[in-house]
C-alpha atoms as a PDB file:
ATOM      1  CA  UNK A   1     -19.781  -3.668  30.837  1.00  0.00           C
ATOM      2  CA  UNK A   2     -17.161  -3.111  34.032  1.00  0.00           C
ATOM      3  CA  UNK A   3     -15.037   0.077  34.278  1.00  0.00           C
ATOM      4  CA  UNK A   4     -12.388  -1.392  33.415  1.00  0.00           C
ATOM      5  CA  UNK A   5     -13.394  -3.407  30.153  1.00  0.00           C
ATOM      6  CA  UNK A   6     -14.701   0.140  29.247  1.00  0.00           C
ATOM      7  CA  UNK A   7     -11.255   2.007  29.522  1.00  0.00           C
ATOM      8  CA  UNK A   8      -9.344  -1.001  27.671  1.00  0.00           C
ATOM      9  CA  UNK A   9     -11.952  -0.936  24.823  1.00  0.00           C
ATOM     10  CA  UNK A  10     -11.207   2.749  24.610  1.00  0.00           C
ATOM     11  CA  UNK A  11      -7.743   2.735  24.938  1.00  0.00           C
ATOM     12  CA  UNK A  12      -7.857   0.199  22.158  1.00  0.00           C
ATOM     13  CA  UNK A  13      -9.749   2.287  19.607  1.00  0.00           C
ATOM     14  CA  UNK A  14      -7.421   5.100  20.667  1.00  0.00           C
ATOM     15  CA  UNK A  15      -4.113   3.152  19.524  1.00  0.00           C
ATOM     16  CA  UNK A  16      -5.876   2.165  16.400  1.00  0.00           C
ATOM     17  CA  UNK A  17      -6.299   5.399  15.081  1.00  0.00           C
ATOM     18  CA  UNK A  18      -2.679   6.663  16.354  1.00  0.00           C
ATOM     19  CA  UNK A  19      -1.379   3.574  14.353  1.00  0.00           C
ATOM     20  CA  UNK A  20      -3.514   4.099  11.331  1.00  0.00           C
ATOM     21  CA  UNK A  21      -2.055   8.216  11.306  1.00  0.00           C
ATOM     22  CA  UNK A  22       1.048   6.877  11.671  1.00  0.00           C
ATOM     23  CA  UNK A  23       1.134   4.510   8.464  1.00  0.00           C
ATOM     24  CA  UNK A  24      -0.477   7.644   6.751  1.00  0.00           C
ATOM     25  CA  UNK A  25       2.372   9.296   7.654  1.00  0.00           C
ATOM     26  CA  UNK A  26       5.296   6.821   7.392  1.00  0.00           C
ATOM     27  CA  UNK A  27       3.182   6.507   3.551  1.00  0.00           C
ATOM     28  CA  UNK A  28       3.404   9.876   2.706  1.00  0.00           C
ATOM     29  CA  UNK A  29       6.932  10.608   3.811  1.00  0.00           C
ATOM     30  CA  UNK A  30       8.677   7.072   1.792  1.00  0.00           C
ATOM     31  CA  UNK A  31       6.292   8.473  -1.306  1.00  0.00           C
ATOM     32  CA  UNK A  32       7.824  11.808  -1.016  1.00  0.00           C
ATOM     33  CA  UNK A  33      11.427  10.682  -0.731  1.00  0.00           C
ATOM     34  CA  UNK A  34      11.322   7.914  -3.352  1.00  0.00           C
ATOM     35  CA  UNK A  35       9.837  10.787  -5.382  1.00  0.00           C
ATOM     36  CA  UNK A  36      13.271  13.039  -4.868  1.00  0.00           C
ATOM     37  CA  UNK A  37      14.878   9.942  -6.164  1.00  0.00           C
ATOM     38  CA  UNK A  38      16.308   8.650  -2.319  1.00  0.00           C
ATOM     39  CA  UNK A  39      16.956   4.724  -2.699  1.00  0.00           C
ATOM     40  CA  UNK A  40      14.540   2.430  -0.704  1.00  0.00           C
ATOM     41  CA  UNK A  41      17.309   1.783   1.753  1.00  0.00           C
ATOM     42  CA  UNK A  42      17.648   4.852   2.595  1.00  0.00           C
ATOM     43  CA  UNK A  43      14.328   5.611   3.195  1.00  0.00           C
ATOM     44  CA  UNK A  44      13.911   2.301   5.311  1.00  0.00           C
ATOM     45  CA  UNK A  45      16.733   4.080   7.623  1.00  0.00           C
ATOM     46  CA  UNK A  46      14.893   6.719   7.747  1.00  0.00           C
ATOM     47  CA  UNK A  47      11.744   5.414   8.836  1.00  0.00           C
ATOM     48  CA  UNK A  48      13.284   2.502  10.884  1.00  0.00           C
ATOM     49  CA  UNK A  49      11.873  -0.063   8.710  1.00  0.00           C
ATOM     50  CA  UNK A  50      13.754  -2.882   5.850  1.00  0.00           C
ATOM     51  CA  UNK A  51      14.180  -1.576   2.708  1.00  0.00           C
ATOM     52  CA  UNK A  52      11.657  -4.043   1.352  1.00  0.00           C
ATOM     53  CA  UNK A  53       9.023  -2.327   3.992  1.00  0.00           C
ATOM     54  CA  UNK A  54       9.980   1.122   2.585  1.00  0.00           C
ATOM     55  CA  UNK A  55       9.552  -0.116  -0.848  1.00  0.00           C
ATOM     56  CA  UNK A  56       6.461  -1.445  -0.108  1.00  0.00           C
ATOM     57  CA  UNK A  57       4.989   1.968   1.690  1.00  0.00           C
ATOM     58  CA  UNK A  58       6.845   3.629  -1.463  1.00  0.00           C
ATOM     59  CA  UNK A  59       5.077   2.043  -4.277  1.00  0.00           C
ATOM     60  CA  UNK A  60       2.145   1.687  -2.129  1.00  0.00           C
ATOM     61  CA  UNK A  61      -1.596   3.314  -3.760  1.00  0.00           C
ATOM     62  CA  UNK A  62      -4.302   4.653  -1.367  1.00  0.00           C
ATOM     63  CA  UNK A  63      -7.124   2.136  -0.558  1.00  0.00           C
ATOM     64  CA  UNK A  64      -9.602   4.570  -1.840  1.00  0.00           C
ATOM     65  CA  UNK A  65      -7.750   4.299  -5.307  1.00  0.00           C
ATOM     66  CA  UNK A  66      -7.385   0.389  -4.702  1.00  0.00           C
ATOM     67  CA  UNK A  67     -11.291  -0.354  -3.959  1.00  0.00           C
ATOM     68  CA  UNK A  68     -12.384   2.217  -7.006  1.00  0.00           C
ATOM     69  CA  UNK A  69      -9.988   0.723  -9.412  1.00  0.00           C
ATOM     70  CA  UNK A  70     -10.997  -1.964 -11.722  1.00  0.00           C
ATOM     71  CA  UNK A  71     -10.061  -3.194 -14.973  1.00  0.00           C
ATOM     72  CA  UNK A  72     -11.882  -2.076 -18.448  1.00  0.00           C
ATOM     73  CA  UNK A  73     -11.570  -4.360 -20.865  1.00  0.00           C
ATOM     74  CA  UNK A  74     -11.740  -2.780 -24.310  1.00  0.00           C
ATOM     75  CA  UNK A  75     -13.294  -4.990 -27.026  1.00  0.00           C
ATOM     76  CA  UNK A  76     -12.913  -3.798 -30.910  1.00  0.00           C
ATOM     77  CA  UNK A  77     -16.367  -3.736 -32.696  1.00  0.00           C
ATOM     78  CA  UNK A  78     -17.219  -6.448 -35.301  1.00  0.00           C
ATOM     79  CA  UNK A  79     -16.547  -6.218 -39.143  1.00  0.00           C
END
């Protein structure tokens, strides 16, 4: 692999894990406000996305709790 196709590949992987902190933190901080009870609009000014983005990141669960979630279905015992 070339110099250069090294350096981009890296610079890549470097940008993905800025962007993936950032969402963590963009996450955390519309939780937090929607939590003190400031509308979604609001927070989308805050965070320089649409209200329908800040909802989104508001109401948003981790995808640790997504991927180890899944339904029980309860079933009563026969008489």
């Amino acid at each position: 692999m070339s110099q250069p196709l090294r350096e981009r590949c890296r610079k890549r992987a470097a940008a993905a894990q800025q962007e993936a902190h950032a969402m963590k933190i963009a996450t955390a901080t519309a939780r937090k406000l929607a939590a003190d009870g400031v509308p979604v609009r609001d927070i989308g000014a805050v965070l320089g996305v649409t209200f329908q983005r800040a909802s989104q990141l508001a109401n948003s669960c981790s995808v640790a709790i997504r991927r180890s979630w899944s339904p029980t279905i309860h079933t009563l015992p026969a008489p």
